[in-house]
PDB file of N, CA and C in Angstrom:
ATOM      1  N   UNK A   1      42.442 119.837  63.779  1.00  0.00           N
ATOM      2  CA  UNK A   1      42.230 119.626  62.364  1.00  0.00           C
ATOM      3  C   UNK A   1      43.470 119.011  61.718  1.00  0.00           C
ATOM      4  N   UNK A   2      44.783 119.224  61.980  1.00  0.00           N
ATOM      5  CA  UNK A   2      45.515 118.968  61.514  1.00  0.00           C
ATOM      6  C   UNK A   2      46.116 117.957  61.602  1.00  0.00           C
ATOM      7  N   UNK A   3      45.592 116.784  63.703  1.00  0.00           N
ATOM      8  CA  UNK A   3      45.852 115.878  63.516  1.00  0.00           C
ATOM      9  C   UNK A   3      44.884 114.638  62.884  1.00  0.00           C
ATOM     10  N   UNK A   4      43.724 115.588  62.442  1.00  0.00           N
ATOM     11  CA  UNK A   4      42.588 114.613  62.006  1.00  0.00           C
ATOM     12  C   UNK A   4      43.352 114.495  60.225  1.00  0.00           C
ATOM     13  N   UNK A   5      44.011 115.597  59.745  1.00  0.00           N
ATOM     14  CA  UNK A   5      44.233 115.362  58.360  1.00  0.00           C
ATOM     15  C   UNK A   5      45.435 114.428  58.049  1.00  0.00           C
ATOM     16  N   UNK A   6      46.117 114.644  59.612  1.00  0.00           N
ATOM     17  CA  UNK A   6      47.561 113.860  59.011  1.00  0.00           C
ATOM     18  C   UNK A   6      47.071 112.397  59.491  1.00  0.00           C
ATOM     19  N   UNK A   7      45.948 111.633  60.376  1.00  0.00           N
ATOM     20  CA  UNK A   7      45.466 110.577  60.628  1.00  0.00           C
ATOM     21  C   UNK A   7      44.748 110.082  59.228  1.00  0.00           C
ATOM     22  N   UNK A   8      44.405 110.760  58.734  1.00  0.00           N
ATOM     23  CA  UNK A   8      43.329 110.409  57.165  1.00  0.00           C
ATOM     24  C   UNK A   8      44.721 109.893  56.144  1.00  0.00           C
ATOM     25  N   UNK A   9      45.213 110.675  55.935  1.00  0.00           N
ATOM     26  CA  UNK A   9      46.689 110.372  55.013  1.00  0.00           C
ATOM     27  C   UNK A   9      47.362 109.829  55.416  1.00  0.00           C
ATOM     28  N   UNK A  10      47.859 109.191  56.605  1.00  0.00           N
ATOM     29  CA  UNK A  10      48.449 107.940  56.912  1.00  0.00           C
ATOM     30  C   UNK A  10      47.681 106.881  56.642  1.00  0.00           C
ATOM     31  N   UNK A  11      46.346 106.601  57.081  1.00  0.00           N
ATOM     32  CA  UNK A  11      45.273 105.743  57.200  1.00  0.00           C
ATOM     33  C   UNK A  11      45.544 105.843  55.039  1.00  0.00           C
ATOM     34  N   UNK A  12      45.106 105.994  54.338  1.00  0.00           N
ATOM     35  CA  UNK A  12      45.188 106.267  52.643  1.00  0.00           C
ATOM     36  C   UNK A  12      46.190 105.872  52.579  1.00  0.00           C
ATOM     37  N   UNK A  13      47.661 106.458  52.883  1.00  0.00           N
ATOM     38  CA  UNK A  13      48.804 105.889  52.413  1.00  0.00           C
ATOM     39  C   UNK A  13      49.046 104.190  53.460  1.00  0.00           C
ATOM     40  N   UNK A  14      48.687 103.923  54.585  1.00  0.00           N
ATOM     41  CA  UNK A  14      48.830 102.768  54.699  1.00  0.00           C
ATOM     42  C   UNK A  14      48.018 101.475  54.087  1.00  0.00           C
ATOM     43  N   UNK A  15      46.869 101.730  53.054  1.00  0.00           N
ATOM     44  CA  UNK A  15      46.394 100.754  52.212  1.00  0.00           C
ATOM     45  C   UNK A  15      46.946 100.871  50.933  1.00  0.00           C
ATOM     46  N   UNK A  16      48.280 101.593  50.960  1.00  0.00           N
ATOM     47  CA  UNK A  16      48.413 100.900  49.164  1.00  0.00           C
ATOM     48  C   UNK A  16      49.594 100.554  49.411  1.00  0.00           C
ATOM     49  N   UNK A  17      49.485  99.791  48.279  1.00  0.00           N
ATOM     50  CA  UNK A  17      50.668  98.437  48.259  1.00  0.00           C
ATOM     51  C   UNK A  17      51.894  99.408  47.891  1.00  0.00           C
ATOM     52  N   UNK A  18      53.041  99.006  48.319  1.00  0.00           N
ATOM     53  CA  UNK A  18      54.514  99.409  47.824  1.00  0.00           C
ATOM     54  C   UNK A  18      55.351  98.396  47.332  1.00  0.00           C
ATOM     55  N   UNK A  19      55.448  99.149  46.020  1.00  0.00           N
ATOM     56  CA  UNK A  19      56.662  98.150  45.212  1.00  0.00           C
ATOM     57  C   UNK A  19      58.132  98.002  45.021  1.00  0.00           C
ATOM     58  N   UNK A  20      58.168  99.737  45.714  1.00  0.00           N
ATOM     59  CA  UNK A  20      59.319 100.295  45.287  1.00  0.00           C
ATOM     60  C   UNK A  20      60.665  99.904  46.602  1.00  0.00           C
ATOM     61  N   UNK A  21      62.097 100.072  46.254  1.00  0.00           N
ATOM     62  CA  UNK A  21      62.714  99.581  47.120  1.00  0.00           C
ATOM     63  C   UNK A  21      63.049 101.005  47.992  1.00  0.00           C
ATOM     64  N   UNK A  22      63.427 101.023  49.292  1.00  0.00           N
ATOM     65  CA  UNK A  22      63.426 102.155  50.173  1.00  0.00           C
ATOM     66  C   UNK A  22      64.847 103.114  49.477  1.00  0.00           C
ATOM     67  N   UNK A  23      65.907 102.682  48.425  1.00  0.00           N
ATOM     68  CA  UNK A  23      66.950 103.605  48.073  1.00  0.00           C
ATOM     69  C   UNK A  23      67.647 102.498  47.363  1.00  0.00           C
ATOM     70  N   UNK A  24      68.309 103.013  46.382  1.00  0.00           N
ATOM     71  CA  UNK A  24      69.711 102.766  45.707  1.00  0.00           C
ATOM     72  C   UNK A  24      70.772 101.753  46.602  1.00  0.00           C
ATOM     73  N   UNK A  25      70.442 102.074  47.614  1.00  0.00           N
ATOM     74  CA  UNK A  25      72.290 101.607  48.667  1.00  0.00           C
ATOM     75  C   UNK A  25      70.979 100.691  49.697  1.00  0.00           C
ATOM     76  N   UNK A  26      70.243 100.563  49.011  1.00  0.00           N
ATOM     77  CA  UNK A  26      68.981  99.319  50.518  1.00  0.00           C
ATOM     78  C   UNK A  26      68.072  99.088  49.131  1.00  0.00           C
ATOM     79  N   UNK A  27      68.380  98.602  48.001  1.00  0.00           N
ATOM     80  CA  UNK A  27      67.479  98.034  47.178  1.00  0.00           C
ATOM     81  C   UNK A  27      66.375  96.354  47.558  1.00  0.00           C
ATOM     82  N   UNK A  28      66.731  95.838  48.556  1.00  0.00           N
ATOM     83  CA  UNK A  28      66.542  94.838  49.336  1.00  0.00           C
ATOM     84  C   UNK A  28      65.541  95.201  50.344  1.00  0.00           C
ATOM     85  N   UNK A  29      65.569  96.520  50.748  1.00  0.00           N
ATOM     86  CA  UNK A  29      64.467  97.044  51.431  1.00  0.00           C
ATOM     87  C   UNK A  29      63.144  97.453  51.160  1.00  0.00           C
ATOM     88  N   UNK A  30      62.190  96.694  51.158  1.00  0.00           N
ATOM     89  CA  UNK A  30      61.111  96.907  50.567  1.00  0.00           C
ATOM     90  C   UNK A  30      59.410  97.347  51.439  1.00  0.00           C
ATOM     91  N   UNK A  31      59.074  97.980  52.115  1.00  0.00           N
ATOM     92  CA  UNK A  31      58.333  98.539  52.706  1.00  0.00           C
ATOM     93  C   UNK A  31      57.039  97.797  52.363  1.00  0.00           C
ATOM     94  N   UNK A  32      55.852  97.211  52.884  1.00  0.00           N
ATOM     95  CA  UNK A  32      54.971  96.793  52.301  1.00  0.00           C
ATOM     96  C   UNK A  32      54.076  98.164  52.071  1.00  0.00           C
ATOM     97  N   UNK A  33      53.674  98.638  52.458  1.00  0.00           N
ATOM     98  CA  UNK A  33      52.804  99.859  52.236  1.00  0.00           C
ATOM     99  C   UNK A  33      53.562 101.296  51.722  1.00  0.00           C
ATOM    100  N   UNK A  34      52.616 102.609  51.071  1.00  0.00           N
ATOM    101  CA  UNK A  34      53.481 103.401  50.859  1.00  0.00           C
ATOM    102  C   UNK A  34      53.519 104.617  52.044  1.00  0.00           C
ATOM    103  N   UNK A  35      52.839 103.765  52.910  1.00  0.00           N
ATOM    104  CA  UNK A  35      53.493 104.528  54.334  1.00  0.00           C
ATOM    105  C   UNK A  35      54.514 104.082  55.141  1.00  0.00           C
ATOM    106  N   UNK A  36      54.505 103.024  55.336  1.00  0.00           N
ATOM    107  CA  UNK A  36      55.883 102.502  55.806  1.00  0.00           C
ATOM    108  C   UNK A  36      57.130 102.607  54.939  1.00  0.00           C
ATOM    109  N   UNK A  37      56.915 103.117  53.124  1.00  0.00           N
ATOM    110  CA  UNK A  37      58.189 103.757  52.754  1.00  0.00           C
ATOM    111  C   UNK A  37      58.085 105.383  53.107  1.00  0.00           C
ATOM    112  N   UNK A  38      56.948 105.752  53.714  1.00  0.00           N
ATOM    113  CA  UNK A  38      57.186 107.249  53.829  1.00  0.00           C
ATOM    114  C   UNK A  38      58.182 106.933  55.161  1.00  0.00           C
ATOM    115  N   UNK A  39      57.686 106.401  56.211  1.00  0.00           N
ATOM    116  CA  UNK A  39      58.554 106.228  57.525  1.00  0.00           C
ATOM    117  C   UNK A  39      59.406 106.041  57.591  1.00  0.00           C
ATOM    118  N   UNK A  40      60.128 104.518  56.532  1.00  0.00           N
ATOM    119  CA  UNK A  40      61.355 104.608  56.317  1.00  0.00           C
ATOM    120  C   UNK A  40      62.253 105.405  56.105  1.00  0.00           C
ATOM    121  N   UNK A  41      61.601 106.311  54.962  1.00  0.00           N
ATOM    122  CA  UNK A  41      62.701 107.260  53.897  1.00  0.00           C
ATOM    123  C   UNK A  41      63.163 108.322  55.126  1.00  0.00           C
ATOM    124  N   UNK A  42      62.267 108.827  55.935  1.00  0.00           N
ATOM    125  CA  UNK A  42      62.440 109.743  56.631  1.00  0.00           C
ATOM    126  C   UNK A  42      63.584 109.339  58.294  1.00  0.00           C
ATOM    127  N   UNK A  43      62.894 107.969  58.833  1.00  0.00           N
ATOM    128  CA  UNK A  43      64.043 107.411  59.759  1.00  0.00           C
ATOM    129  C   UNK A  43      65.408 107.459  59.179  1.00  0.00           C
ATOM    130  N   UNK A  44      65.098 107.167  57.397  1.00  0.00           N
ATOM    131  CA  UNK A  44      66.511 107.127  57.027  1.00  0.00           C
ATOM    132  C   UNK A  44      67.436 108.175  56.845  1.00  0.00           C
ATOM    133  N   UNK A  45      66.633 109.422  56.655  1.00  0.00           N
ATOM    134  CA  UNK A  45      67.352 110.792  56.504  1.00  0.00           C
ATOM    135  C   UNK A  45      67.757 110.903  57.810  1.00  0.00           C
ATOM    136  N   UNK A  46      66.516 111.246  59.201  1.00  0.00           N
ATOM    137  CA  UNK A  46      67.781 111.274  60.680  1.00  0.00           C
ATOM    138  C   UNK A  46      68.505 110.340  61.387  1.00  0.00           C
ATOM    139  N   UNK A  47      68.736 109.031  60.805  1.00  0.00           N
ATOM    140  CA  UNK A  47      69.736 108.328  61.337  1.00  0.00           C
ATOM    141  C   UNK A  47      71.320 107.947  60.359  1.00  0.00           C
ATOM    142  N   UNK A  48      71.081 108.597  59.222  1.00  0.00           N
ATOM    143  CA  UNK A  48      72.258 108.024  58.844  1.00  0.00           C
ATOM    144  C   UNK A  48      73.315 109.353  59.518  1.00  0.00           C
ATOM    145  N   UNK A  49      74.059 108.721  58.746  1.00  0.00           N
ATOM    146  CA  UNK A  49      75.879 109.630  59.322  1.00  0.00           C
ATOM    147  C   UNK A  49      77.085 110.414  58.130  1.00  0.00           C
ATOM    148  N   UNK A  50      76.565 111.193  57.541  1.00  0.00           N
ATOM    149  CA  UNK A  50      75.728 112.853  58.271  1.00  0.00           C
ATOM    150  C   UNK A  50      74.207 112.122  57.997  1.00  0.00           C
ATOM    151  N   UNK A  51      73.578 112.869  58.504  1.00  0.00           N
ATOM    152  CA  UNK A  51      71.871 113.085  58.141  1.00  0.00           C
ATOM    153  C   UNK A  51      71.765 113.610  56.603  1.00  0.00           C
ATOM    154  N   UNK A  52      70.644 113.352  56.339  1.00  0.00           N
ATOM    155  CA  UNK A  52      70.516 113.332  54.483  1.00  0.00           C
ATOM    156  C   UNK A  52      69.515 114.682  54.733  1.00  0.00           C
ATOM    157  N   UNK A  53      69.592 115.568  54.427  1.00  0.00           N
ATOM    158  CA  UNK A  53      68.596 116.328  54.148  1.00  0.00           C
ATOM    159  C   UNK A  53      67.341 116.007  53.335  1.00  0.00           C
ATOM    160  N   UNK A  54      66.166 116.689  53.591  1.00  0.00           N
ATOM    161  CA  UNK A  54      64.980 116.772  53.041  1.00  0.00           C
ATOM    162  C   UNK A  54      64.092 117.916  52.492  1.00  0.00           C
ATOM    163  N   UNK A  55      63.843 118.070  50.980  1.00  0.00           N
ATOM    164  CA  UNK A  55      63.218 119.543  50.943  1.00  0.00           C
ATOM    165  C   UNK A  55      61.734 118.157  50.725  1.00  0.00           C
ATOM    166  N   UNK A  56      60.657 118.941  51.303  1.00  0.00           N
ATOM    167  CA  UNK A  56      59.169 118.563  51.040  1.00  0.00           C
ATOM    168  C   UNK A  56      58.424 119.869  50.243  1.00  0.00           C
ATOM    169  N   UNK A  57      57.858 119.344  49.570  1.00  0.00           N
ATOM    170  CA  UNK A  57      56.850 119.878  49.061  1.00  0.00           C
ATOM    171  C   UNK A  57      55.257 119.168  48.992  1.00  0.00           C
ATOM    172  N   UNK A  58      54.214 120.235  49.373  1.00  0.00           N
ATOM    173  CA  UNK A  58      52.983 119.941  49.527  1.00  0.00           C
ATOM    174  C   UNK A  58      52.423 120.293  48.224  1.00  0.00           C
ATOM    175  N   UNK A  59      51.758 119.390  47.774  1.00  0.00           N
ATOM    176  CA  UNK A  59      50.456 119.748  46.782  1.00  0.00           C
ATOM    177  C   UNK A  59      49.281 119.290  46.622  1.00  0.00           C
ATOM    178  N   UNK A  60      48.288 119.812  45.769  1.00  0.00           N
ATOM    179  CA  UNK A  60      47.115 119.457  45.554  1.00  0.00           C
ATOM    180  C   UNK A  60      46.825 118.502  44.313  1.00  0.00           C
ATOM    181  N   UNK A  61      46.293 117.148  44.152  1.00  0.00           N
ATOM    182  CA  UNK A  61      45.773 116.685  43.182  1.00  0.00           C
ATOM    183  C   UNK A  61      45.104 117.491  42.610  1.00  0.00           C
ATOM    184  N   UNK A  62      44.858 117.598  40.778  1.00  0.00           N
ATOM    185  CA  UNK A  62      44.159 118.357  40.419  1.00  0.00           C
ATOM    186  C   UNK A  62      42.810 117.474  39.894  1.00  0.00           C
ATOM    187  N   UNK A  63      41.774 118.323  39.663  1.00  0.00           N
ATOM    188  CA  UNK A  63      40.469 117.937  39.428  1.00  0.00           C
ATOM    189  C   UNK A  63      40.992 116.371  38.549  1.00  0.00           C
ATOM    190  N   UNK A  64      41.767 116.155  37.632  1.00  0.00           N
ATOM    191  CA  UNK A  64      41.507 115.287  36.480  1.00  0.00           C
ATOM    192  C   UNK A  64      41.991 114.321  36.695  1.00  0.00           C
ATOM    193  N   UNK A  65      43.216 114.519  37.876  1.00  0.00           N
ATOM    194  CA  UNK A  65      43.991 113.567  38.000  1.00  0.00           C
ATOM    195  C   UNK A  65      43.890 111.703  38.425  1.00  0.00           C
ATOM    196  N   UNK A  66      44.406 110.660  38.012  1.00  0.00           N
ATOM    197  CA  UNK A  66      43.493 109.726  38.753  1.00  0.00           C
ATOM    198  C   UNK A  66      43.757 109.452  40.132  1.00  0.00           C
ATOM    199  N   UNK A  67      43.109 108.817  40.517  1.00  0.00           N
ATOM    200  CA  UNK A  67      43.574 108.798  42.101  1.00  0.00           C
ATOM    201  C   UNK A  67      43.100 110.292  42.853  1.00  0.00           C
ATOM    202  N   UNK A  68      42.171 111.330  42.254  1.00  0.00           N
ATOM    203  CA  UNK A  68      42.098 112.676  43.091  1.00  0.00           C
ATOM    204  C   UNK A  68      41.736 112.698  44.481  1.00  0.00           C
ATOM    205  N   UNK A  69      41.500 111.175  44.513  1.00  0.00           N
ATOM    206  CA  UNK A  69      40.692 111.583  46.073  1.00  0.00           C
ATOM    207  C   UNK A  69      41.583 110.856  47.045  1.00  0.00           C
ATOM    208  N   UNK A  70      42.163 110.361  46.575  1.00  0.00           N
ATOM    209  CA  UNK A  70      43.411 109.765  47.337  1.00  0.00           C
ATOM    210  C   UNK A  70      44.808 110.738  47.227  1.00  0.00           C
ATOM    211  N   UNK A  71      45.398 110.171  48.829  1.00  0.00           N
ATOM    212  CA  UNK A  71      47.153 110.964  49.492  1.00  0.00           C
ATOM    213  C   UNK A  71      48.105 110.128  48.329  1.00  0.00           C
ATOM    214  N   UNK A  72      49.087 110.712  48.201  1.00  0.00           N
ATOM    215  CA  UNK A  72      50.320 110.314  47.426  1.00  0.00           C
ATOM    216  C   UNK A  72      51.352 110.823  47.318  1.00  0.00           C
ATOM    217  N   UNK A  73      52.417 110.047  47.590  1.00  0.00           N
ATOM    218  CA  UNK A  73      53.744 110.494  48.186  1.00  0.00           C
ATOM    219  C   UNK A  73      54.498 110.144  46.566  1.00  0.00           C
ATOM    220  N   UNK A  74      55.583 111.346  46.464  1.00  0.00           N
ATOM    221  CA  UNK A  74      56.482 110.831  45.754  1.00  0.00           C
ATOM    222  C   UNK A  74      58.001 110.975  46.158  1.00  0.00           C
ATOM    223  N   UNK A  75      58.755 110.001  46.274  1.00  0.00           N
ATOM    224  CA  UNK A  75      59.596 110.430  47.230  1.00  0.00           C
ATOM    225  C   UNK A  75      61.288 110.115  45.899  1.00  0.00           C
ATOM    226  N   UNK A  76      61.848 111.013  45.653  1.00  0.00           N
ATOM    227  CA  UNK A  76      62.819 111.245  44.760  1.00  0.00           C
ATOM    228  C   UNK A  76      64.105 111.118  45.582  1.00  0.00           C
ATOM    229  N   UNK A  77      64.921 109.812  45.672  1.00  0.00           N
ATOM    230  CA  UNK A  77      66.323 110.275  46.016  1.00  0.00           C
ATOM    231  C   UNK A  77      67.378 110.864  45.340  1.00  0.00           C
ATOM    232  N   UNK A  78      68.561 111.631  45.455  1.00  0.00           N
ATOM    233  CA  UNK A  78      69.609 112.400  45.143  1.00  0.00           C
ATOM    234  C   UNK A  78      70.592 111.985  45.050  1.00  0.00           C
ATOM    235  N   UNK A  79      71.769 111.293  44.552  1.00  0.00           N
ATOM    236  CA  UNK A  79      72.742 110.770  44.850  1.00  0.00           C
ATOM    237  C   UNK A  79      74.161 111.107  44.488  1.00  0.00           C
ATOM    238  N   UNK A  80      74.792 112.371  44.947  1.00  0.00           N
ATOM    239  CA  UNK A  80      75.670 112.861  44.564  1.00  0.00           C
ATOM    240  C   UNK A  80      76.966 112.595  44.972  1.00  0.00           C
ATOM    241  N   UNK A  81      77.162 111.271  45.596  1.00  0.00           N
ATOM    242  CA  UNK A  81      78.308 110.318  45.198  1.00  0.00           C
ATOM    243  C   UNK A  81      77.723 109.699  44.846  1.00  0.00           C
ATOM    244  N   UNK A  82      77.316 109.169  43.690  1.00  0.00           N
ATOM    245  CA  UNK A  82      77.357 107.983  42.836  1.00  0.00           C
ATOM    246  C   UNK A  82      75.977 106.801  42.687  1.00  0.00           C
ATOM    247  N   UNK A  83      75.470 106.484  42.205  1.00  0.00           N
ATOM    248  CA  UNK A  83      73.980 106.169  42.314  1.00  0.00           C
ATOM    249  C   UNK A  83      73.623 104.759  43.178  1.00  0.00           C
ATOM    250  N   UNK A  84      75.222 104.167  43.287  1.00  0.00           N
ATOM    251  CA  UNK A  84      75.161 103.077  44.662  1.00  0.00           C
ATOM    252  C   UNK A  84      75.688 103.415  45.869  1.00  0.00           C
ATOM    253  N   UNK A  85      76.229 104.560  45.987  1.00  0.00           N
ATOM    254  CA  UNK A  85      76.275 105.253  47.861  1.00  0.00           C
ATOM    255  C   UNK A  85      75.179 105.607  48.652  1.00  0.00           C
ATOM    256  N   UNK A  86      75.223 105.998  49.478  1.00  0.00           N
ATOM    257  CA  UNK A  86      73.752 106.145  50.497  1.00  0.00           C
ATOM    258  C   UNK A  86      73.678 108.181  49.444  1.00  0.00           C
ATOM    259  N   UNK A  87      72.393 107.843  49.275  1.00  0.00           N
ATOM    260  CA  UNK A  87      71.712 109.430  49.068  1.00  0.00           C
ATOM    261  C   UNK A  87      72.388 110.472  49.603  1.00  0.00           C
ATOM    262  N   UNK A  88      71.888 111.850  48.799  1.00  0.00           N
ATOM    263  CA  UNK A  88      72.617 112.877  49.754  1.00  0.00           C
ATOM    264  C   UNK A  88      71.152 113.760  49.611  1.00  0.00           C
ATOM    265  N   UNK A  89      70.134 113.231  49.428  1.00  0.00           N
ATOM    266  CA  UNK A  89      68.750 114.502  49.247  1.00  0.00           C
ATOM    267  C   UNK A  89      67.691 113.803  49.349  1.00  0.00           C
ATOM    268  N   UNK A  90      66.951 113.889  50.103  1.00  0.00           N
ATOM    269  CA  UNK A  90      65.669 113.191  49.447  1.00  0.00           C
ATOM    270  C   UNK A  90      64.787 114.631  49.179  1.00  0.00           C
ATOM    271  N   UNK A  91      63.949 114.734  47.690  1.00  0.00           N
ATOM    272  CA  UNK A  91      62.731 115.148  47.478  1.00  0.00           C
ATOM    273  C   UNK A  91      61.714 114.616  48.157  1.00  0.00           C
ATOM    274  N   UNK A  92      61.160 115.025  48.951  1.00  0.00           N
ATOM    275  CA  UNK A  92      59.103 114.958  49.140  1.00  0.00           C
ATOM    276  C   UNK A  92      58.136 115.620  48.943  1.00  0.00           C
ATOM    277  N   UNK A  93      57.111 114.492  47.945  1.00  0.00           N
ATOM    278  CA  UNK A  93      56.346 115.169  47.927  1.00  0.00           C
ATOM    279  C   UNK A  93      55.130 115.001  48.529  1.00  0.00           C
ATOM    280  N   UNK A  94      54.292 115.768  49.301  1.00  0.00           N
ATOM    281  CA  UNK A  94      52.908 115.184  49.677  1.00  0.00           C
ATOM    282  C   UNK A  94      51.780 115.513  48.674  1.00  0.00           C
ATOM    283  N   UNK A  95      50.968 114.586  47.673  1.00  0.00           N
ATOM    284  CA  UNK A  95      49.970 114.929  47.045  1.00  0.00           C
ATOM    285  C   UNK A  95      48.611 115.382  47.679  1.00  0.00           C
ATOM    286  N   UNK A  96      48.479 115.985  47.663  1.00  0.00           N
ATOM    287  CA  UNK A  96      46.362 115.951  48.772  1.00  0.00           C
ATOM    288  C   UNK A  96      45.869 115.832  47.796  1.00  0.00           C
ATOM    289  N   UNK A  97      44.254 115.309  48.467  1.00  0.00           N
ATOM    290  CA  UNK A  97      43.226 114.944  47.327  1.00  0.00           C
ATOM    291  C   UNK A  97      42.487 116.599  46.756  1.00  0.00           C
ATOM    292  N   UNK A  98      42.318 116.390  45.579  1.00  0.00           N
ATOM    293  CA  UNK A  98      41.483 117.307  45.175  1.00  0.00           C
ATOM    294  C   UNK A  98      40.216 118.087  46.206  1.00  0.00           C
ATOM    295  N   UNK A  99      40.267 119.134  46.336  1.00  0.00           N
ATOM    296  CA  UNK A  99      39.315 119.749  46.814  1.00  0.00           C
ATOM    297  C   UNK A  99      38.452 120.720  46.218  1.00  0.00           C
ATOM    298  N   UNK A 100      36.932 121.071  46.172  1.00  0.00           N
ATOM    299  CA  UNK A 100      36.444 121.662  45.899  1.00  0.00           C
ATOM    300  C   UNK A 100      36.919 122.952  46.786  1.00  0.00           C
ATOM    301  N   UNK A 101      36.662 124.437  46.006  1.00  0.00           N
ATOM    302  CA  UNK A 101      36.845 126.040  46.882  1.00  0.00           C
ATOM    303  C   UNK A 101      35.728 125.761  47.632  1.00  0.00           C
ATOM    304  N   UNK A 102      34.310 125.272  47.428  1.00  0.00           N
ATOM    305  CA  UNK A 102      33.055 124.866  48.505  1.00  0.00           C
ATOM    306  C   UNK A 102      33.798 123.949  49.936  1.00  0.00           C
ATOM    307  N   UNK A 103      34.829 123.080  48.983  1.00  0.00           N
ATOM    308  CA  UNK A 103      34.726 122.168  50.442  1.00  0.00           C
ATOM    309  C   UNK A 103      36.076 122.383  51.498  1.00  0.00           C
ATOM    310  N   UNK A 104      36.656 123.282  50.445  1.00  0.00           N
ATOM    311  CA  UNK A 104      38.109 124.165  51.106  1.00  0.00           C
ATOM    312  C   UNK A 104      37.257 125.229  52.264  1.00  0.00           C
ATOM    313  N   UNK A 105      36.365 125.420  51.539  1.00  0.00           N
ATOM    314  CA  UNK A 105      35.584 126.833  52.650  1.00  0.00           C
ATOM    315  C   UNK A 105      34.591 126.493  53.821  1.00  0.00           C
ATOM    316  N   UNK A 106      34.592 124.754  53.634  1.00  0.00           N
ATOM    317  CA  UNK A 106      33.824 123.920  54.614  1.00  0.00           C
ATOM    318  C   UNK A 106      34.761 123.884  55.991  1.00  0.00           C
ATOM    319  N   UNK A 107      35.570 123.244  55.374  1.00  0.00           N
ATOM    320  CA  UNK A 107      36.657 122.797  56.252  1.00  0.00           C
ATOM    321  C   UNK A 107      37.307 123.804  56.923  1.00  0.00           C
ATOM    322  N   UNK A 108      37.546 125.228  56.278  1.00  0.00           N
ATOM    323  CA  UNK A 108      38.004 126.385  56.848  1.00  0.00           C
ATOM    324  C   UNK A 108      37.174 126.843  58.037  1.00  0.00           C
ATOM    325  N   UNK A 109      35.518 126.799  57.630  1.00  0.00           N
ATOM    326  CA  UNK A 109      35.009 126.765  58.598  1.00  0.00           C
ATOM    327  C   UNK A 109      35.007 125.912  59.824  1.00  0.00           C
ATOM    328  N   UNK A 110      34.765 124.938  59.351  1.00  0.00           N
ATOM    329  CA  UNK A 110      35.072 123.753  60.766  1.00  0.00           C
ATOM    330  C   UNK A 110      36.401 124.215  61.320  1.00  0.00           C
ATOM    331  N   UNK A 111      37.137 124.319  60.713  1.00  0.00           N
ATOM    332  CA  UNK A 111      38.524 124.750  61.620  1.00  0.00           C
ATOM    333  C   UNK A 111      38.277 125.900  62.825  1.00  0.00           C
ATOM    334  N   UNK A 112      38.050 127.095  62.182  1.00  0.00           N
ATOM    335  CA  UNK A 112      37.747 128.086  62.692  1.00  0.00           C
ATOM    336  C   UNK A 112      36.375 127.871  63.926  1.00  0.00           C
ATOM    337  N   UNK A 113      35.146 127.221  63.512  1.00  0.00           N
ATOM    338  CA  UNK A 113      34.536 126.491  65.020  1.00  0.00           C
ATOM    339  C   UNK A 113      35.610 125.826  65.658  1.00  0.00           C
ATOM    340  N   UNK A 114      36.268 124.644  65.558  1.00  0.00           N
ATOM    341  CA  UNK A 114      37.407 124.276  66.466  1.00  0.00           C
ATOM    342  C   UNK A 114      38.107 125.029  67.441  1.00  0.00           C
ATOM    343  N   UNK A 115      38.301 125.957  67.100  1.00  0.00           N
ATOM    344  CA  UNK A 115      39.800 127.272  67.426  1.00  0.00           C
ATOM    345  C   UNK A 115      38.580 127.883  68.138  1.00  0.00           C
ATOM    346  N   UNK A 116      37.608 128.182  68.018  1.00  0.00           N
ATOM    347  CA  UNK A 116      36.395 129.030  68.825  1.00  0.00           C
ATOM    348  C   UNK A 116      36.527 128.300  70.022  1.00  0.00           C
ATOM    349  N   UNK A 117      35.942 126.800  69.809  1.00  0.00           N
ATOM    350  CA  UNK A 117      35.168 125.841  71.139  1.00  0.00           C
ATOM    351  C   UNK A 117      36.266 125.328  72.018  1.00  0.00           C
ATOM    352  N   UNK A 118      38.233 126.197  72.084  1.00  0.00           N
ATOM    353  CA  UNK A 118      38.822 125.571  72.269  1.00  0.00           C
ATOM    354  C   UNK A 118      39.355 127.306  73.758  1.00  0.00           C
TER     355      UNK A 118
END
């Protein structure tokens, strides 16, 4: 189940366009999709020198919101030398699409057949 959910939200986040540049210190870097800035941001936290830490946070679109049925990343950098040095934090966030408690209790089920037939 979990690699079917994280295949759905890559697949969502790789059809929308990205405008934004990958950081402050790589404004030149521009990701075409907003999955390839999720990939980036994150190659970029374990390869730089130190490594940039990451707090993530998961949430739920709410009923009203636009876009409810669509994934959405918001990804916040930190820059505590100075707002043109390389980051020292990235925020993540993962949005999920709105769910009904019916279709939360669908899926709970399907899970739970899974974990049975396994």
């Amino acid at each position: 189940m979990w690699f079917k959910a994280l295949g759905h939200a890559r697949l969502q986040l790789a059809a929308q366009p990205n405008t934004r540049s990958l950081s402050n210190d790589q404004r030149v870097v521009v990701p075409a999709t907003k999955c390839a800035l999720l990939d980036a941001s994150i190659r970029k936290c374990f390869n730089s020198e130190p490594p940039i830490p990451m707090k993530a946070d998961i949430r739920q679109h709410q009923k009203d919101d636009a876009n409810s049925d669509q994934h959405e990343i918001r990804l916040v950098w930190e820059y505590g030398n100075g707002d043109d040095q390389a980051p020292t934090l990235l925020n993540l966030t993962m949005v999920c699409p709105y769910m009904t408690k019916s279709r939360a209790a669908d899926t709970s089920a399907e899970a739970q057949q899974e974990r049975s037939e396994k």
